[in-house]
Protein backbone atom coordinates (compact mmCIF):
# COMPACT_ATOMS: atom_id res chain seq x y z
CA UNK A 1 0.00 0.00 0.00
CA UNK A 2 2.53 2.57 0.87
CA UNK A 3 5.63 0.89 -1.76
CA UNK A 4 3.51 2.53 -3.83
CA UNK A 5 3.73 6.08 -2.29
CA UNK A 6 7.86 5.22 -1.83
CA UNK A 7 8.42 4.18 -5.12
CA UNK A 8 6.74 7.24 -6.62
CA UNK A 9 8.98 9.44 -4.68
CA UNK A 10 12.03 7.91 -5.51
CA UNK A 11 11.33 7.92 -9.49
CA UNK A 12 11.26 11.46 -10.47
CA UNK A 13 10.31 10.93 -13.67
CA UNK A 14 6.57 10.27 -12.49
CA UNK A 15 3.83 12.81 -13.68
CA UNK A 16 1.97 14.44 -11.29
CA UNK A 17 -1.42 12.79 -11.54
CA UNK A 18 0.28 9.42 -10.95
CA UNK A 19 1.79 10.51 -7.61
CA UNK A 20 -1.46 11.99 -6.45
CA UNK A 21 -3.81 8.77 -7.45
CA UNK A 22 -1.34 6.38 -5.97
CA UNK A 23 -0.90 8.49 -2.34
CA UNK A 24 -4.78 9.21 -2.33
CA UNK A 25 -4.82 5.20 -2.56
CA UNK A 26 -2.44 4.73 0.21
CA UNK A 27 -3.89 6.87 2.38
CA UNK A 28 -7.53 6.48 2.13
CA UNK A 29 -6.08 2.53 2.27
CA UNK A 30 -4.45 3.23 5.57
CA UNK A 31 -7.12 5.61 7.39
CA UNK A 32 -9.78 2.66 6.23
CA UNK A 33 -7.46 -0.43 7.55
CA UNK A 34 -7.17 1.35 10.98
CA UNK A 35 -10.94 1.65 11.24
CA UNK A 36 -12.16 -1.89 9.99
CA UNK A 37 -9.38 -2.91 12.36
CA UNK A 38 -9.53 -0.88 15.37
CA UNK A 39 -12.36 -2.37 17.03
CA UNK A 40 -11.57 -6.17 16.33
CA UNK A 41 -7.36 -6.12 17.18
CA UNK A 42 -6.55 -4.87 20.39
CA UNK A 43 -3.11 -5.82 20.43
CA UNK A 44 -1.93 -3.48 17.60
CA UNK A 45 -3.92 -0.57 18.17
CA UNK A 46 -0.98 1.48 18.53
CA UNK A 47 1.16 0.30 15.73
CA UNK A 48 -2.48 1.21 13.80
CA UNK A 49 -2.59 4.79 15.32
CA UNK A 50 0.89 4.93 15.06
CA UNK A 51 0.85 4.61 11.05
CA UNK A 52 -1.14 7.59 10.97
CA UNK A 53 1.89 9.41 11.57
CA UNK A 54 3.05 8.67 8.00
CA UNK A 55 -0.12 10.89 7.19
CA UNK A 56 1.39 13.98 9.06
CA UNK A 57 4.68 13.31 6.73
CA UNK A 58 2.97 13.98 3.21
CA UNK A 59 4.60 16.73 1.25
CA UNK A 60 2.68 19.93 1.85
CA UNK A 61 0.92 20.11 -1.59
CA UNK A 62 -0.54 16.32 -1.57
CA UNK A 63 -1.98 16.81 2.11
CA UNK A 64 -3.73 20.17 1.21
CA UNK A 65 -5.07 18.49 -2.17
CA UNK A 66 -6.27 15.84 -0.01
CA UNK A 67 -6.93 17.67 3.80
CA UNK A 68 -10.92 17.66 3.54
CA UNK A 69 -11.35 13.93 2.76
CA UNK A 70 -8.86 12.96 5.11
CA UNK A 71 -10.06 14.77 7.86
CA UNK A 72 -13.47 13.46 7.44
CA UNK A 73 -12.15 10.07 7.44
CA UNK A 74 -10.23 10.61 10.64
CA UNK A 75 -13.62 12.26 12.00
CA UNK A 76 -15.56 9.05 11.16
CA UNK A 77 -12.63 6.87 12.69
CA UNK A 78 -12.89 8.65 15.82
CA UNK A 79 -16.45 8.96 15.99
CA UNK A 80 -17.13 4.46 15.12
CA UNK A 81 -13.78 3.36 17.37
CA UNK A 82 -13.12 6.14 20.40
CA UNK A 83 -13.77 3.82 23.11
CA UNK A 84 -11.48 1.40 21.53
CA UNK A 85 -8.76 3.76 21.77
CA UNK A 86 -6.95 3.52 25.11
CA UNK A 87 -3.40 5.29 25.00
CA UNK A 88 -1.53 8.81 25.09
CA UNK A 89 -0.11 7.93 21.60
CA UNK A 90 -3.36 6.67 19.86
CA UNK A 91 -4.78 10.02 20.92
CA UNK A 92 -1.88 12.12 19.98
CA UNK A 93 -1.77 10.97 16.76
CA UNK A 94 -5.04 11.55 15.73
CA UNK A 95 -5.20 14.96 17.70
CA UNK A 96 -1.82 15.85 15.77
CA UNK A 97 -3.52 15.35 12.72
CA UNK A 98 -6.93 17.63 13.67
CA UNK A 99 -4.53 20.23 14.26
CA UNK A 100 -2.73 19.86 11.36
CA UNK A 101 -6.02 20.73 9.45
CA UNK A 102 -7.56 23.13 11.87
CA UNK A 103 -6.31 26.28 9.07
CA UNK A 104 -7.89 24.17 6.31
CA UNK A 105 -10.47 26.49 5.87
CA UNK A 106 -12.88 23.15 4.31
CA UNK A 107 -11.17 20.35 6.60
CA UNK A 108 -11.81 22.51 9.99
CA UNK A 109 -14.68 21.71 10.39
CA UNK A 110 -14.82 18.00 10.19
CA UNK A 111 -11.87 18.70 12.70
CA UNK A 112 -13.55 20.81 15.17
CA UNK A 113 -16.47 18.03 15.27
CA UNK A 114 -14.45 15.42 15.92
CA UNK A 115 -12.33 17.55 18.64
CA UNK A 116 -16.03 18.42 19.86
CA UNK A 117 -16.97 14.72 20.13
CA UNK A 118 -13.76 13.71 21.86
CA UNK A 119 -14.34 16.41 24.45
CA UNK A 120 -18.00 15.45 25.00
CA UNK A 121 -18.12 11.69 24.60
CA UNK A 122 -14.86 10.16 25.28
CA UNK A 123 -13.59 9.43 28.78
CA UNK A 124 -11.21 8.29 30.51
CA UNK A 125 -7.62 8.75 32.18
CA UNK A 126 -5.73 7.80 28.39
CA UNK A 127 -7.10 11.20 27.02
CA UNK A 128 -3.73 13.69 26.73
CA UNK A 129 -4.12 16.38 28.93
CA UNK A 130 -0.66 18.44 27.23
């Protein structure tokens, strides 16, 4: 899934469109892996969460092409599997990346409801405080 986003960087000679389809692929792929997953695999919750992080890495002009769909996927991830996230670092990482597209003027708000649900419905001591 993500070869494919590797690959493309490493061969320059790629046209745009290429690079774009193939990282939408990997990750739309990843966000919808960690929620069909989420609520069935405890043990690798984190290594899930934790692969969101490649999200955060995307050059600045793929993640802005693609900010509004991704934050409404992370929205809908947080809103089907909050109680089965249970750690610091599953919660950073997805709170990293609503803050990342908080000054997306069409991804803030699928942010800001998902930040809005987290404060309201989630609870418990593995919420970050800092």
């Amino acid at each position: 899934m993500l070869r494919c986003y590797v690959t493309v960087l490493n061969d320059k000679s790629r046209d745009a469109v290429y690079v774009l389809r193939c990282v939408e692929k990997a990750v739309f792929r990843l966000l919808k892996v960690c929620q069909r997953l989420l609520p069935y695999k405890e043990n690798i919750i984190d290594e899930l969460l934790k692969s969101m992080q490649l999200i955060l890495k995307l050059d600045a002009r793929v993640a802005d092409a693609y900010c509004e769909p991704i934050t409404q996927e992370v929205m809908h991830l947080v809103k089907a599997n909050a109680t089965h996230i249970r750690s610091h670092l599953g919660w950073r990482k997805i709170i990293s990346l609503l803050f990342t597209t908080a000054r997306h003027p069409e991804a803030s708000g699928f942010g800001f409801e998902a930040l809005a649900f987290i404060m309201s419905e989630v609870r418990g001591p593995f919420l970050p405080l800092t």
